[in-house]
C-alpha atoms as a PDB file:
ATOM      1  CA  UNK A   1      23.563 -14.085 -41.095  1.00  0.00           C
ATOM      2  CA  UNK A   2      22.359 -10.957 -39.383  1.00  0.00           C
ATOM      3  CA  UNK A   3      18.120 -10.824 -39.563  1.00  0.00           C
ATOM      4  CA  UNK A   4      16.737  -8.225 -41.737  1.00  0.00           C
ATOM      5  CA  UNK A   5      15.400  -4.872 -40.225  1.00  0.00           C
ATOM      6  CA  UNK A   6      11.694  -5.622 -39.434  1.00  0.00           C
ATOM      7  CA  UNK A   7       9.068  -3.301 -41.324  1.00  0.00           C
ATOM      8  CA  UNK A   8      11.465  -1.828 -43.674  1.00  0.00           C
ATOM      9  CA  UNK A   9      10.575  -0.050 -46.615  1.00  0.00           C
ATOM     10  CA  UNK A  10      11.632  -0.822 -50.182  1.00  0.00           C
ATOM     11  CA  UNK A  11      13.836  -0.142 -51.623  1.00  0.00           C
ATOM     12  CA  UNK A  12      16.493  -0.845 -49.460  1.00  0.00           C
ATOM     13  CA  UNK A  13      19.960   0.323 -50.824  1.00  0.00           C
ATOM     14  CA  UNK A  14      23.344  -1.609 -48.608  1.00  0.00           C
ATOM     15  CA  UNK A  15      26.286   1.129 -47.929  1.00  0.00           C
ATOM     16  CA  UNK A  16      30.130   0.343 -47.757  1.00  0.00           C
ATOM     17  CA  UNK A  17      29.923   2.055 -44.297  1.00  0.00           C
ATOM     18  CA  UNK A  18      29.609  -0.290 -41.687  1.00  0.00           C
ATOM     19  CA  UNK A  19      28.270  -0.281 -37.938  1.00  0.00           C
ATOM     20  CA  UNK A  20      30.388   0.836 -35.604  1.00  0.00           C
ATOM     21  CA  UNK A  21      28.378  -1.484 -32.968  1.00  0.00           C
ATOM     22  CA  UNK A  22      27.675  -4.901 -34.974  1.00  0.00           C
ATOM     23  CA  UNK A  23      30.219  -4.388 -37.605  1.00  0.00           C
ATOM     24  CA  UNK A  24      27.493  -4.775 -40.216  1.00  0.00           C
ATOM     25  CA  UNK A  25      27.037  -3.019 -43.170  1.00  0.00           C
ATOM     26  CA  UNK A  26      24.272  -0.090 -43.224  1.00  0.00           C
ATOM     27  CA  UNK A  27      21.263   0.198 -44.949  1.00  0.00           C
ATOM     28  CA  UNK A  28      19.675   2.966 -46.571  1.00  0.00           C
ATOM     29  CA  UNK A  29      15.684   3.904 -47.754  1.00  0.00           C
ATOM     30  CA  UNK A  30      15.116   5.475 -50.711  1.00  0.00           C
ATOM     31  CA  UNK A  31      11.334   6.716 -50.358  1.00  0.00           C
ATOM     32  CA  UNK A  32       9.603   7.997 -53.803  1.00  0.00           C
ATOM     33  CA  UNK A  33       8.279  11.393 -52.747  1.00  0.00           C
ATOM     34  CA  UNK A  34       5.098  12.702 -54.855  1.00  0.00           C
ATOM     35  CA  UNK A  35       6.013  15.479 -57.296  1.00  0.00           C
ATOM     36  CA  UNK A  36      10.006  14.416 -57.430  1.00  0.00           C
ATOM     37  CA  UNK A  37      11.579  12.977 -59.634  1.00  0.00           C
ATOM     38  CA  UNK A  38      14.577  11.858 -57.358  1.00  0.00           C
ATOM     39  CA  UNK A  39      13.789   9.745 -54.482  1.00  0.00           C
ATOM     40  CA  UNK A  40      14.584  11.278 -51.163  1.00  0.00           C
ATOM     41  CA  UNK A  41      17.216   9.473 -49.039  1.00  0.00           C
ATOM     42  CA  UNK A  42      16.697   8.761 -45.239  1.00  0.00           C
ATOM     43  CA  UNK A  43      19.238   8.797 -42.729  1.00  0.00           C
ATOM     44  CA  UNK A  44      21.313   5.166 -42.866  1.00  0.00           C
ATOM     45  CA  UNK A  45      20.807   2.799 -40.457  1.00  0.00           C
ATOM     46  CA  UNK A  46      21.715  -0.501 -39.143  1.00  0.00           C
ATOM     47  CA  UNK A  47      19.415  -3.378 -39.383  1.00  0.00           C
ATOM     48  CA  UNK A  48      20.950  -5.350 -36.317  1.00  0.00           C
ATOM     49  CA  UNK A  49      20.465  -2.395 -34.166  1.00  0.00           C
ATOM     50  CA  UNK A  50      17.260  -1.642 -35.897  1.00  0.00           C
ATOM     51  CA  UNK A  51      15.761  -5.181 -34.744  1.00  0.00           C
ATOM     52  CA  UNK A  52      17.306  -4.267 -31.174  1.00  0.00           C
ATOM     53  CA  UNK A  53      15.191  -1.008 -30.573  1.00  0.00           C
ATOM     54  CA  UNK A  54      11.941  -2.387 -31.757  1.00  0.00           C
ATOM     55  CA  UNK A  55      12.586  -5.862 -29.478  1.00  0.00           C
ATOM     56  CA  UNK A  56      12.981  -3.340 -26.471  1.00  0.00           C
ATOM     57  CA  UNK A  57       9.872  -1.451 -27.445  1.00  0.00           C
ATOM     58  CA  UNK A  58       8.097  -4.870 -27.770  1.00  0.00           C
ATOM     59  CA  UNK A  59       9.410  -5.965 -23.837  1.00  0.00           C
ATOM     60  CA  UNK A  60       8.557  -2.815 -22.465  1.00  0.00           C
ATOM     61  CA  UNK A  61       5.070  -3.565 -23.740  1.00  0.00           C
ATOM     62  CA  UNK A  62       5.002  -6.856 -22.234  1.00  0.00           C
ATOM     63  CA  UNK A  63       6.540  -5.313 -19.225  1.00  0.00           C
ATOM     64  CA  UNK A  64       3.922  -2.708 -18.816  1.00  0.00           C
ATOM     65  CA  UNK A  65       1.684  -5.357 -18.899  1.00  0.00           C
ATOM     66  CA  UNK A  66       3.076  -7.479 -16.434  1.00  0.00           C
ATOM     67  CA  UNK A  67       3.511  -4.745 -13.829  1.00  0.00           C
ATOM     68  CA  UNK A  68      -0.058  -3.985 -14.500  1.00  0.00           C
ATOM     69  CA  UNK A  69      -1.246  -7.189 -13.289  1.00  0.00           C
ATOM     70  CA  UNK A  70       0.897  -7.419 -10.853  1.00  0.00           C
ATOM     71  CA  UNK A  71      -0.246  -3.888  -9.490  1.00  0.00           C
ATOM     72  CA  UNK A  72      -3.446  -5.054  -9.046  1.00  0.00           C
ATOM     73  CA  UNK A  73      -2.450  -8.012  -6.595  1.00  0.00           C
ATOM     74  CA  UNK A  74      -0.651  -5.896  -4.755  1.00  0.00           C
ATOM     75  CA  UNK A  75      -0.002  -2.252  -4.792  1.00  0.00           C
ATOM     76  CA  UNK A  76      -3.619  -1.707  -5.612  1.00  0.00           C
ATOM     77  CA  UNK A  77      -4.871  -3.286  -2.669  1.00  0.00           C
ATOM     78  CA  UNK A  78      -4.363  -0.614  -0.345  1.00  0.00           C
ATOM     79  CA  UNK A  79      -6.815   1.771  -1.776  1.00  0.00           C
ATOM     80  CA  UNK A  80      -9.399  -1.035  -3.736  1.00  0.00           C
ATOM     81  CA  UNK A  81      -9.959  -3.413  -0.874  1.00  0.00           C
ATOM     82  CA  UNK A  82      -9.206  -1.033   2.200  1.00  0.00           C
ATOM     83  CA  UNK A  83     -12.178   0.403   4.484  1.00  0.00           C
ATOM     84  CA  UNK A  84     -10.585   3.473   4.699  1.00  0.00           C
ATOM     85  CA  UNK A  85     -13.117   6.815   6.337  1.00  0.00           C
ATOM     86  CA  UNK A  86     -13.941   9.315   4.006  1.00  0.00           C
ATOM     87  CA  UNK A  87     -12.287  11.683   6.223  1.00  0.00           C
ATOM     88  CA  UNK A  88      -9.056  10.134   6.320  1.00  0.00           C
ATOM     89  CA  UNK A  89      -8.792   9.600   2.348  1.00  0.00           C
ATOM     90  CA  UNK A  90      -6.330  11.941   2.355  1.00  0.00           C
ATOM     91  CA  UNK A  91      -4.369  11.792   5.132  1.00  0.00           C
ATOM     92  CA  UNK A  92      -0.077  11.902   5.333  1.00  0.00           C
ATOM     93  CA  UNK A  93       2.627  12.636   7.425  1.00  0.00           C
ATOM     94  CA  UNK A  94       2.617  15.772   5.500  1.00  0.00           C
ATOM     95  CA  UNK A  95      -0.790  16.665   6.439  1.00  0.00           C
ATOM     96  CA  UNK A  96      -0.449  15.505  10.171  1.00  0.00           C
ATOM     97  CA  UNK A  97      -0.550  19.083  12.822  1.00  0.00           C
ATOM     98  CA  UNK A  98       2.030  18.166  15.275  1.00  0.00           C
ATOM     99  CA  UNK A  99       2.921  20.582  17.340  1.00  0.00           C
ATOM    100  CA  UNK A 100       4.125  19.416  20.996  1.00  0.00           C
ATOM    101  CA  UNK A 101       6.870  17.381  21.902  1.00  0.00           C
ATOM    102  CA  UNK A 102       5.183  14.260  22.521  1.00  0.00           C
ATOM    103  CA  UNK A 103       2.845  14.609  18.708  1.00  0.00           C
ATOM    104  CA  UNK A 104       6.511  15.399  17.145  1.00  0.00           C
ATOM    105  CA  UNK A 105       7.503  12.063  18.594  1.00  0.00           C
ATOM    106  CA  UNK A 106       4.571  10.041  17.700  1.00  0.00           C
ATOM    107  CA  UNK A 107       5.048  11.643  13.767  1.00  0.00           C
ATOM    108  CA  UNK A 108       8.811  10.359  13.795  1.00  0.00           C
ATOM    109  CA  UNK A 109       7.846   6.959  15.365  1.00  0.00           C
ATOM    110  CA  UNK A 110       5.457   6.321  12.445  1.00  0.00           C
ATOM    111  CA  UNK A 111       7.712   7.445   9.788  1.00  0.00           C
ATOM    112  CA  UNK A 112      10.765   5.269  12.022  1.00  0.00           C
ATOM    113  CA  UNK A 113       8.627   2.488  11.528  1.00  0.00           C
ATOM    114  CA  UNK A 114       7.492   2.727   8.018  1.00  0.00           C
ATOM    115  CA  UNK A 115      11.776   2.906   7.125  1.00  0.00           C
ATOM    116  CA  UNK A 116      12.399  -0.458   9.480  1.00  0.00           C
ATOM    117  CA  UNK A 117       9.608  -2.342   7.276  1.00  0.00           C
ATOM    118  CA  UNK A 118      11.268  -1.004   3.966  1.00  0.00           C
ATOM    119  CA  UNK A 119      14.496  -2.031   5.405  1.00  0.00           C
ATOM    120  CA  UNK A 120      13.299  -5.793   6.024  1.00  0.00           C
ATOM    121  CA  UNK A 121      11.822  -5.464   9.432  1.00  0.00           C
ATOM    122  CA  UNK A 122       9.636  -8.330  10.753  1.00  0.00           C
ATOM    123  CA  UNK A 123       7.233  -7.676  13.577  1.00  0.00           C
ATOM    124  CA  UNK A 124       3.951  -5.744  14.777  1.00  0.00           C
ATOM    125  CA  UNK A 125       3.611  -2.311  14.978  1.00  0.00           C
ATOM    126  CA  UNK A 126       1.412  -0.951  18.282  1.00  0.00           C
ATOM    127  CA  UNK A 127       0.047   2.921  18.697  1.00  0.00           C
ATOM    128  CA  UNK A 128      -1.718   3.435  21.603  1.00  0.00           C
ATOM    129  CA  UNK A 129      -3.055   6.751  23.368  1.00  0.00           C
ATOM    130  CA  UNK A 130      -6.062   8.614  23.357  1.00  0.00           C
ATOM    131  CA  UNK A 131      -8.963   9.080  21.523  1.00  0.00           C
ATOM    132  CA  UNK A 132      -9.062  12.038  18.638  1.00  0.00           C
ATOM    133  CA  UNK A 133      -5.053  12.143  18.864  1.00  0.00           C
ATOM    134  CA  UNK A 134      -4.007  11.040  15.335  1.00  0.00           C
ATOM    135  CA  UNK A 135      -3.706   7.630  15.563  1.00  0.00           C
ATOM    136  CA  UNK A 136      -5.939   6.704  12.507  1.00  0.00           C
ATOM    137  CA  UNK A 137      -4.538   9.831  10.398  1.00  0.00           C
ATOM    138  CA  UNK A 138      -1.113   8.202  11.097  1.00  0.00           C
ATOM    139  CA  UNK A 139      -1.957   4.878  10.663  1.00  0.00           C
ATOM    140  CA  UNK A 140      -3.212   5.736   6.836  1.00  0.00           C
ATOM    141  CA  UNK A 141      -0.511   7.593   6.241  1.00  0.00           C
ATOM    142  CA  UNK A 142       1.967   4.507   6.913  1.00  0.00           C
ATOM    143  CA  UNK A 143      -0.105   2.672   4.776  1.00  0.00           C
ATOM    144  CA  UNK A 144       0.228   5.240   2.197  1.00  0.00           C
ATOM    145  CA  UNK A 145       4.010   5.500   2.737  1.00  0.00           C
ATOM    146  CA  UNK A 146       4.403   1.687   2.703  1.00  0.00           C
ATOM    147  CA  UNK A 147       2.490   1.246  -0.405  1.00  0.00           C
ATOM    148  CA  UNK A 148       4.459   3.933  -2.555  1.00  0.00           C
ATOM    149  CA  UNK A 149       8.106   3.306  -0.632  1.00  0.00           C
ATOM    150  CA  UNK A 150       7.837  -0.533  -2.019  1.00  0.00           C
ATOM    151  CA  UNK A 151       6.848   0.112  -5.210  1.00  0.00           C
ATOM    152  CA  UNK A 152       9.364   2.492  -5.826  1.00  0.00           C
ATOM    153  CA  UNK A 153      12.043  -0.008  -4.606  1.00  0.00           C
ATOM    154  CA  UNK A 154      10.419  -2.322  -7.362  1.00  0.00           C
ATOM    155  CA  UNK A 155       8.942  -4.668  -5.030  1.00  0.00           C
ATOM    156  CA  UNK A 156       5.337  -3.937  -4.396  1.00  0.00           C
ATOM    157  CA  UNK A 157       3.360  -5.342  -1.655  1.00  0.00           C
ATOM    158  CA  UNK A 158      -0.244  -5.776  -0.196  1.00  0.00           C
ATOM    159  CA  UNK A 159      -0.929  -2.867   1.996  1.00  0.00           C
ATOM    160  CA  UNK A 160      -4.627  -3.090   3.920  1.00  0.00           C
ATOM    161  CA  UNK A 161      -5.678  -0.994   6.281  1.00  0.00           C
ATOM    162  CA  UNK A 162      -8.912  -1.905   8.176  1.00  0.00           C
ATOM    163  CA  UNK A 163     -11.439  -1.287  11.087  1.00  0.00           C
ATOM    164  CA  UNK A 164     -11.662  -4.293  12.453  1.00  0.00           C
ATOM    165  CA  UNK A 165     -15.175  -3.660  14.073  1.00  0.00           C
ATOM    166  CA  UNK A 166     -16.503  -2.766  10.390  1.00  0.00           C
ATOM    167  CA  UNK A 167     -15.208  -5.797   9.690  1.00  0.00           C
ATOM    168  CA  UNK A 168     -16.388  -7.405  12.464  1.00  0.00           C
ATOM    169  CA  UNK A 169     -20.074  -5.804  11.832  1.00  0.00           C
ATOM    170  CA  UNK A 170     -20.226  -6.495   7.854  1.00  0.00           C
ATOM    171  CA  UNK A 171     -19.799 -10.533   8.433  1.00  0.00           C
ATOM    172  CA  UNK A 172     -22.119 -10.789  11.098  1.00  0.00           C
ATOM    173  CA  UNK A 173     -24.840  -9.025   9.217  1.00  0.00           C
ATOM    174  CA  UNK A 174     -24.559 -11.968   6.931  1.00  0.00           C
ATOM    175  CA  UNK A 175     -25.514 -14.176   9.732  1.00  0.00           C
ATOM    176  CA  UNK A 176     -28.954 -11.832  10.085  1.00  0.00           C
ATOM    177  CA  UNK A 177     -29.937 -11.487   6.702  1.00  0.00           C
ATOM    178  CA  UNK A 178     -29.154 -15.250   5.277  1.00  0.00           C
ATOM    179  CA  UNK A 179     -27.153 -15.803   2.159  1.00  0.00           C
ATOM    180  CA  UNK A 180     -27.266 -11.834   0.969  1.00  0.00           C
ATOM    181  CA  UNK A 181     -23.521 -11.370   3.506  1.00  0.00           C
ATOM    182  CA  UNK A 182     -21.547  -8.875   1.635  1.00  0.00           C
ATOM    183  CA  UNK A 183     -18.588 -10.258   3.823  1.00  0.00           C
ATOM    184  CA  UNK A 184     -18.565 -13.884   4.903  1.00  0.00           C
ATOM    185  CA  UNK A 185     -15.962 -15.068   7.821  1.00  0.00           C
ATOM    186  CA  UNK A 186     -13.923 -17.010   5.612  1.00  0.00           C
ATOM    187  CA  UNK A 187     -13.093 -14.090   3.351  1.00  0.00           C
ATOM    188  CA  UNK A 188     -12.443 -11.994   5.459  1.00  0.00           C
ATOM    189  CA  UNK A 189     -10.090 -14.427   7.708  1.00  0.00           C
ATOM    190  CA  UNK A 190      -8.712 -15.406   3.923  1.00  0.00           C
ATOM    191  CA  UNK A 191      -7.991 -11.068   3.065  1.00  0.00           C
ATOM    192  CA  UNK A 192      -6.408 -10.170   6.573  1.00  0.00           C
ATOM    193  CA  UNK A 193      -4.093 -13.258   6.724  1.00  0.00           C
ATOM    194  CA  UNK A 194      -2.997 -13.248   2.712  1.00  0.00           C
ATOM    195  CA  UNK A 195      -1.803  -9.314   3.024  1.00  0.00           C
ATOM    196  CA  UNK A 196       1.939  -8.195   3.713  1.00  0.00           C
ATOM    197  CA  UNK A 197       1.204  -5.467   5.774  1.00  0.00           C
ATOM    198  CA  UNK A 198      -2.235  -5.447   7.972  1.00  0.00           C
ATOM    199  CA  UNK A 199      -2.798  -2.167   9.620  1.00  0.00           C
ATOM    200  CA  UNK A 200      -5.617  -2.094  12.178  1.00  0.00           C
ATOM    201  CA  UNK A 201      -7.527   1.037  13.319  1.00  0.00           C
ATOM    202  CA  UNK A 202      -8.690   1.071  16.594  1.00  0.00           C
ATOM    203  CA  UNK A 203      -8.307  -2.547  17.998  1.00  0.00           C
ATOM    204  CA  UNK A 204     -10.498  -3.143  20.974  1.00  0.00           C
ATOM    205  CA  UNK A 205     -12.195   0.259  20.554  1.00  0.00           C
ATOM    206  CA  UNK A 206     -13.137   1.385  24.016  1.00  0.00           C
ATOM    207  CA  UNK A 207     -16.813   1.641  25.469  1.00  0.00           C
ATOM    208  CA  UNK A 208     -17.878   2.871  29.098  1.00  0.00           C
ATOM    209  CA  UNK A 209     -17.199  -1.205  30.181  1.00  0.00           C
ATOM    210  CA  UNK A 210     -14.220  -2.843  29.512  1.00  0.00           C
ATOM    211  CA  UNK A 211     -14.921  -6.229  28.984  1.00  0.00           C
ATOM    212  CA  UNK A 212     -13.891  -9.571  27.321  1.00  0.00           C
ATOM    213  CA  UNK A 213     -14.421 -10.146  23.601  1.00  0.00           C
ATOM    214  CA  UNK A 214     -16.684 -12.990  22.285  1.00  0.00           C
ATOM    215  CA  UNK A 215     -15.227 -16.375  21.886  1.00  0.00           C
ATOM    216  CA  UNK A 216     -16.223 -15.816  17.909  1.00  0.00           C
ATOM    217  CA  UNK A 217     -14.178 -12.460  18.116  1.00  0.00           C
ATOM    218  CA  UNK A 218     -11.225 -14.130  19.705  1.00  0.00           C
ATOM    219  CA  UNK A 219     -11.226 -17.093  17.757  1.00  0.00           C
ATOM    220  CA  UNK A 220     -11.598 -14.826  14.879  1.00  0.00           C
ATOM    221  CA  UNK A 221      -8.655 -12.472  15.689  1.00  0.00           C
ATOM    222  CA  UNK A 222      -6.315 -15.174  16.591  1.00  0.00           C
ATOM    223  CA  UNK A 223      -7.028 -17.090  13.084  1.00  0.00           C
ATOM    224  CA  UNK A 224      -5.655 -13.487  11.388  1.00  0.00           C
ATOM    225  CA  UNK A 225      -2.818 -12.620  13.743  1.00  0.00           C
ATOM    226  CA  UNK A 226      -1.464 -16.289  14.155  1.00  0.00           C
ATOM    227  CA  UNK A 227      -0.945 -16.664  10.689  1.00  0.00           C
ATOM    228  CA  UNK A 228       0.720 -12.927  10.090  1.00  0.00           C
ATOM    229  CA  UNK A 229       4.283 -11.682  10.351  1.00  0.00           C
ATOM    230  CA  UNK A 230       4.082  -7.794   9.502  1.00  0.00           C
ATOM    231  CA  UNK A 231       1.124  -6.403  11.616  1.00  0.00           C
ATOM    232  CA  UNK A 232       0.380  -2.167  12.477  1.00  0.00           C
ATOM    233  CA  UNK A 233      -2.007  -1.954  15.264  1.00  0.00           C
ATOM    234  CA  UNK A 234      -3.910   1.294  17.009  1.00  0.00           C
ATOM    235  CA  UNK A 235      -5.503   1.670  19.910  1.00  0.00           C
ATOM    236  CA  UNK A 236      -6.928   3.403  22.729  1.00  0.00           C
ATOM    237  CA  UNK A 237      -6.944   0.933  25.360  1.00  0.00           C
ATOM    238  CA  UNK A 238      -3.932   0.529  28.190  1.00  0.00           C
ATOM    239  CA  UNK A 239      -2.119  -2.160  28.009  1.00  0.00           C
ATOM    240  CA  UNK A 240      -3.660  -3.594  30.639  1.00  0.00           C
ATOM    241  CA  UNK A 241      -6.981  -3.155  29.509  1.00  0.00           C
ATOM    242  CA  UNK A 242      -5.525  -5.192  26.144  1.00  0.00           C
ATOM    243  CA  UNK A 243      -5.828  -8.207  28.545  1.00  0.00           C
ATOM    244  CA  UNK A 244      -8.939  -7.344  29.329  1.00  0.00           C
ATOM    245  CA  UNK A 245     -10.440  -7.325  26.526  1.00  0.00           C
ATOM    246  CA  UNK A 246      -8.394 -10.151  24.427  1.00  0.00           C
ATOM    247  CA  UNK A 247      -7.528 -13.448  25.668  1.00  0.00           C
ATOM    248  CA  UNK A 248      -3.790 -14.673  26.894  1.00  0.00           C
ATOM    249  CA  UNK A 249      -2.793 -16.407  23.516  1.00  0.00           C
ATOM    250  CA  UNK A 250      -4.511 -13.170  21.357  1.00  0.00           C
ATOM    251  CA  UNK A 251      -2.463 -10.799  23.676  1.00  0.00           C
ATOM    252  CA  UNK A 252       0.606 -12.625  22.640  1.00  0.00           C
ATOM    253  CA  UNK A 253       0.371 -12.201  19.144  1.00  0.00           C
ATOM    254  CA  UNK A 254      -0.864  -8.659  19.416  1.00  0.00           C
ATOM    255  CA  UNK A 255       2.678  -8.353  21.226  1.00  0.00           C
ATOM    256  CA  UNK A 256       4.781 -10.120  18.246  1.00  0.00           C
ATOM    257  CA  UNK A 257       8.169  -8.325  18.062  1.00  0.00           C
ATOM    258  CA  UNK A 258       6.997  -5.304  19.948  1.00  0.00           C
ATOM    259  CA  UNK A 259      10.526  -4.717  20.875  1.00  0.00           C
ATOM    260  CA  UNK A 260      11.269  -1.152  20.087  1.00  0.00           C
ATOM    261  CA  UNK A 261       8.337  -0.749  17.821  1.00  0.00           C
ATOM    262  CA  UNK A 262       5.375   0.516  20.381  1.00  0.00           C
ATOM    263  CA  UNK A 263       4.546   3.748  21.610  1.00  0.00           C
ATOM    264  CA  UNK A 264       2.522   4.842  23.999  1.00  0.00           C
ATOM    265  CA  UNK A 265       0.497   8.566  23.865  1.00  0.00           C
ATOM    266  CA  UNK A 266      -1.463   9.212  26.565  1.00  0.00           C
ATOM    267  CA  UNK A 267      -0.445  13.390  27.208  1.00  0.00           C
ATOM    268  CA  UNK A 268      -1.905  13.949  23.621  1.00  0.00           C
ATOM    269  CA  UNK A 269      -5.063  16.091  24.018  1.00  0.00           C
ATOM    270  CA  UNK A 270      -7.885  14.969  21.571  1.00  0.00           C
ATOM    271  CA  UNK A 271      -7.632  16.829  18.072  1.00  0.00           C
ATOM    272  CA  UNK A 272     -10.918  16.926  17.277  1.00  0.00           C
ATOM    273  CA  UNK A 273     -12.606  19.149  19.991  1.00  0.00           C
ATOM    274  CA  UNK A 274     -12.323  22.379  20.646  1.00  0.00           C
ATOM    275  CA  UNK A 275     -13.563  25.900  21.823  1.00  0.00           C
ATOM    276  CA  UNK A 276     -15.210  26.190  18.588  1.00  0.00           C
ATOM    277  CA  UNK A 277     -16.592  22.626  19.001  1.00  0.00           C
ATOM    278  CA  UNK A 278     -17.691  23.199  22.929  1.00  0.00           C
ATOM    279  CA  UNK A 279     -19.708  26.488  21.817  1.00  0.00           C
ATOM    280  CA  UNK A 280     -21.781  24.683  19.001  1.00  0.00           C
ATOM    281  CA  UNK A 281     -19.408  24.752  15.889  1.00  0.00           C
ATOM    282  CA  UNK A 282     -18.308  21.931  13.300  1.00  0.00           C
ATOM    283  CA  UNK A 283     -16.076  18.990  14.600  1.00  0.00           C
ATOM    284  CA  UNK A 284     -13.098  18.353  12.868  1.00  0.00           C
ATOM    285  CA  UNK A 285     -12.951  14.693  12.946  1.00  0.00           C
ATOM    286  CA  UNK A 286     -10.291  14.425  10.354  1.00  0.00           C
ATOM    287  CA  UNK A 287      -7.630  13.924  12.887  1.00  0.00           C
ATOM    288  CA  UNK A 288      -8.201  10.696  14.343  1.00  0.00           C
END
């Protein structure tokens, strides 16, 4: 026996038509409208596929809230939890000058990479060159570009993109100030490891010496990387000056699946100076 339509409105009358779905006999409301005498007839319907349409309104509710939960462990990481500048908030591959060769290349290698990870790529990411070239202004934008490009294929992920020096900074001022940290090591270990895609803005940022890390730092970088499969990394030190600063079994992580998925810009002149900037004017350090 086929359920009656849910909210319905008496009186009900049953027609000889039938469905030409369920093969069930359609039902018609006669509503009492004020100052008539004869009720006014809706449109006949059928109670089976009545039930249907409010069941699907019902699961896209329930969807809507599932997806909205699920949003917020992962496809609202990227801009809740990130330490993004405030001058790179807005940064895309849209909004990213390229005009020589080599900045043309570096665009397409980030947007090559960003279509290998939605494909079901595997491996770190490394961008090295130059200081003021782009680097960071890329580096968002793949964020950006993985964030969206998942969710639109239905299956969101964690997107973070991070200095790890701010990082770095923010948990040891818990060690000056006592129990006030605002980052401790084990969350921050706990964040970097748990996300799909860790991008890193200027690893290893060069200073007039190039020298070793701490054994905290490099205890603390090999706890995130060891533990991580999708990694994007930027840079301004050499490769060589990578092993410099980080030690043999840190280097080798940074290096996971590297094949095909580095590049290297070291022609790029730095985007934020210029003639204007030399004579006095404003930097534009939204190019990083």
């Amino acid at each position: 026996m086929q359920q009656p339509f849910k909210n319905n409105i008496a009186p009900v009358k049953q027609l000889d038509e039938l469905c030409p779905i369920h093969g069930v006999n359609l039902n018609q409301i006669e509503r009492a409208v004020k100052g008539e005498t004869t009720p006014k007839k809706l449109d006949p319907f059928c109670p089976v596929c009545g039930n249907e349409y409010i069941e699907q309104l019902e699961k896209r509710g329930v969807e809507k809230g599932f997806n909205a939960r699920v949003y917020q462990k992962t496809y609202n990481v990227l801009m809740r939890d990130s330490v993004i500048p405030e001058n790179l908030k807005e940064a895309t591959f849209e909004s990213f000058t390229a005009e020589t060769t080599e900045e043309k290349q570096m665009l397409d290698f980030a947007k090559g990479q960003v279509q290998k990870y939605l494909n079901g790529m595997n491996g770190n990411t490394l961008l090295t060159g130059g200081t003021g070239i782009g680097k960071s202004h890329l580096s968002v934008a793949m964020a950006k570009a993985l964030n969206e490009g998942f969710k639109e294929k239905g299956e969101p992920k964690r997107v973070l993109f991070v200095n790890l020096t701010e990082i770095i900074k923010r948990i040891k001022e818990g060690w000056n100030y006592g129990g006030g940290a605002s980052l401790t090591e084990f969350e921050a270990v706990k964040l970097l490891q748990s996300v799909d895609f860790l991008i890193i803005d200027d690893l290893g940022a060069k200073n007039a010496t190039i020298k070793a890390k701490s054994d905290w730092e490099q205890d603390f970088l090999f706890d995130v990387l060891n533990n991580r499969k999708n990694t994007i990394i930027n840079t301004n030190l050499t490769g060589q000056e990578l092993k410099q600063v980080y030690n043999e079994r840190n280097y080798s992580r940074i290096l996971t699946g590297l094949e095909g998925n580095s590049f290297k810009a070291f022609g790029i002149k730095d985007k934020r100076y210029s003639i204007n900037t030399l004579k006095g004017g404003q930097d534009n350090d939204s190019q990083r």
